[in-house]
N, C-alpha and C. Protein backbone atom coordinates (compact mmCIF):
# COMPACT_ATOMS: atom_id res chain seq x y z
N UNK A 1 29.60 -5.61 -1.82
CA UNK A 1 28.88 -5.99 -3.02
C UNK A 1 28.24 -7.36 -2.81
N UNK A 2 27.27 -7.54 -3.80
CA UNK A 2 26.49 -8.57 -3.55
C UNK A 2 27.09 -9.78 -4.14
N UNK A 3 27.16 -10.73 -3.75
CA UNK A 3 27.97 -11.93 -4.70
C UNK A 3 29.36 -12.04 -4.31
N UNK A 4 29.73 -11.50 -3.84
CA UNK A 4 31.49 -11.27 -3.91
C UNK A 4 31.91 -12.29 -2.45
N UNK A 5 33.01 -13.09 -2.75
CA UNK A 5 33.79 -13.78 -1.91
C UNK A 5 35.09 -13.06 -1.32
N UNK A 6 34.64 -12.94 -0.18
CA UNK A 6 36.44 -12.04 0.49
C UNK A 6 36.65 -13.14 1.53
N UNK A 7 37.89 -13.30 1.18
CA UNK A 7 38.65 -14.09 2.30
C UNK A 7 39.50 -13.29 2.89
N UNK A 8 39.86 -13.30 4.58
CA UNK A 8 40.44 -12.92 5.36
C UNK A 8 42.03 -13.88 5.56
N UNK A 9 42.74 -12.58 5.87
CA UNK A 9 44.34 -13.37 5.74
C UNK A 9 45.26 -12.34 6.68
N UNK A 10 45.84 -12.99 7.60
CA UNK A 10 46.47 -12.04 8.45
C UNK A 10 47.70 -12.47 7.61
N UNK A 11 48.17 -10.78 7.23
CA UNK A 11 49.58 -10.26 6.58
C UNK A 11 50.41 -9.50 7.13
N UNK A 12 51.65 -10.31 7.73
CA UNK A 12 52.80 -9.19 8.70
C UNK A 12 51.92 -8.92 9.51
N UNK A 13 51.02 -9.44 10.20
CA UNK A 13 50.34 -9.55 11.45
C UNK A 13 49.75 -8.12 11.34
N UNK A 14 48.89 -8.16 10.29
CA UNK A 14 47.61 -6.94 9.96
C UNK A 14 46.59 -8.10 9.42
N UNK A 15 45.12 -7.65 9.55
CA UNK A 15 44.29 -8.38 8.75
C UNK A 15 44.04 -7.71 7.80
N UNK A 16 43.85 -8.13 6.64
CA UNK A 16 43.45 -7.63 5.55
C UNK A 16 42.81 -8.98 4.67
N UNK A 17 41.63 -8.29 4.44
CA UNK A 17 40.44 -8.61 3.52
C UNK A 17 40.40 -8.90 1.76
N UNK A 18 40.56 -10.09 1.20
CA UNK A 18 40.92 -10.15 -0.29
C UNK A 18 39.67 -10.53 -1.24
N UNK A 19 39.26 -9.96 -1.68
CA UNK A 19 37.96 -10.69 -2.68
C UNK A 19 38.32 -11.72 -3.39
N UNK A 20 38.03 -12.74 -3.58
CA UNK A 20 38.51 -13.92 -4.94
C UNK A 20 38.76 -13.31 -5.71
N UNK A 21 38.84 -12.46 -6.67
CA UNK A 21 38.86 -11.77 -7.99
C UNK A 21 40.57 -11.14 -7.67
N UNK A 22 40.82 -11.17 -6.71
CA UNK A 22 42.33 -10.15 -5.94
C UNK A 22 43.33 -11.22 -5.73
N UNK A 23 42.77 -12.31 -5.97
CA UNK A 23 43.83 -13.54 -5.05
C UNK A 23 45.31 -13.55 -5.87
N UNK A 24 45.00 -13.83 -7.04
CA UNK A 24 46.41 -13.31 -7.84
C UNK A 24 47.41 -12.68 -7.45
N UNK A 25 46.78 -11.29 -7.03
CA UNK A 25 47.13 -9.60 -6.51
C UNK A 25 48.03 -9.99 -5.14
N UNK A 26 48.20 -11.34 -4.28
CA UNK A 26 48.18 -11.49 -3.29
C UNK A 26 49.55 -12.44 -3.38
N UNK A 27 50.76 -12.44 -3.44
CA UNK A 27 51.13 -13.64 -3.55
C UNK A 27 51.24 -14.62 -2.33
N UNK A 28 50.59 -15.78 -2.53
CA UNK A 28 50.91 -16.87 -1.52
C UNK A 28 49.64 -16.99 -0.48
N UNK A 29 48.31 -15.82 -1.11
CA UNK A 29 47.36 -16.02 -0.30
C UNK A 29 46.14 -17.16 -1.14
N UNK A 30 46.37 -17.75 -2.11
CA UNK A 30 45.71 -18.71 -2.98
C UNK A 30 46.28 -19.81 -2.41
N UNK A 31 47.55 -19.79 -2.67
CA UNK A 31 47.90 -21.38 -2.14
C UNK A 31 47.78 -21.87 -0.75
N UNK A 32 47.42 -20.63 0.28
CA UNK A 32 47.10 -20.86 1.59
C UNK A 32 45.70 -21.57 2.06
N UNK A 33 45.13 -21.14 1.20
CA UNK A 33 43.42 -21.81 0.74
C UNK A 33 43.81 -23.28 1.52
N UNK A 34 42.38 -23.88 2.11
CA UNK A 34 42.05 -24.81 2.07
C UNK A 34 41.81 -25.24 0.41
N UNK A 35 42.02 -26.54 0.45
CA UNK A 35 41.34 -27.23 -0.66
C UNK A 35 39.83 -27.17 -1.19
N UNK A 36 39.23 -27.23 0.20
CA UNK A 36 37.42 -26.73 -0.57
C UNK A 36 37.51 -25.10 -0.89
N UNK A 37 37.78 -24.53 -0.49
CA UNK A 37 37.67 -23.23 -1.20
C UNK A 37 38.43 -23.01 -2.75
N UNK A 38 39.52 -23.21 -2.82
CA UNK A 38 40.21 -23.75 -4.29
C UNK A 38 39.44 -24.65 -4.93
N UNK A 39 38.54 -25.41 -4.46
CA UNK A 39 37.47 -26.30 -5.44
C UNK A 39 36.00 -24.90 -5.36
N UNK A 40 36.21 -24.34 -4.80
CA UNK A 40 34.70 -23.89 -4.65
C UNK A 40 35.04 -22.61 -5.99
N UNK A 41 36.58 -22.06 -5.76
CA UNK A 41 36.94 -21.31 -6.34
C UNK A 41 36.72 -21.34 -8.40
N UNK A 42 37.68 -22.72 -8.63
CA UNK A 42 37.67 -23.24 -9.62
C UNK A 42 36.18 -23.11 -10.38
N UNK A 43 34.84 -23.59 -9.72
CA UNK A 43 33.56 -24.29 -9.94
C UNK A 43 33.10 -22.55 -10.15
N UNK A 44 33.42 -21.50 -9.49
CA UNK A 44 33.17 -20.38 -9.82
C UNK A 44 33.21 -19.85 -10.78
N UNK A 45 34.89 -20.05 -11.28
CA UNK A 45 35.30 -19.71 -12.26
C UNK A 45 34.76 -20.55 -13.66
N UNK A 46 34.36 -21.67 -13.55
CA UNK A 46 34.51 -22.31 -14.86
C UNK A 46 32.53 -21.92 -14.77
N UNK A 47 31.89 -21.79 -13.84
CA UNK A 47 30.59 -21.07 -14.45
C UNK A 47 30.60 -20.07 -14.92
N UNK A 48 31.67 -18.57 -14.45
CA UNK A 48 31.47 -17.43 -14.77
C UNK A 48 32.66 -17.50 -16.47
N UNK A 49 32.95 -18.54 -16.81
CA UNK A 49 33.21 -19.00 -18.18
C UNK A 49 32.43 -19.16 -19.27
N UNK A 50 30.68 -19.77 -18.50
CA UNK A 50 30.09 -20.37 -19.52
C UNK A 50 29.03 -18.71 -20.14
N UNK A 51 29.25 -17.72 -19.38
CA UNK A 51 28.21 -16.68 -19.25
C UNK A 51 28.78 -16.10 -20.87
């Protein structure tokens, strides 16, 4: 899809693919984030707030 952020995360040594919208769905793959992506994340969210 067009727009969509997937971050990659090797789990039990499989890769698997998470969209931002899934990170929740994931435990412990948000807090693994770098810090700019958790800021990039946030700035996402608080635009797709103002819609």
């Amino acid at each position: 899809m067009e727009g969509t952020t997937v971050y990659v995360f090797v789990i039990n040594g499989l890769q698997k693919e998470v969209r931002e919208s899934a990170l929740k769905q994931h435990p412990g793959c948000y807090e693994a984030l770098p810090a700019s992506a958790k800021a990039q994340i946030a700035a996402n969210r608080s635009w797709m707030s103002k819609l």
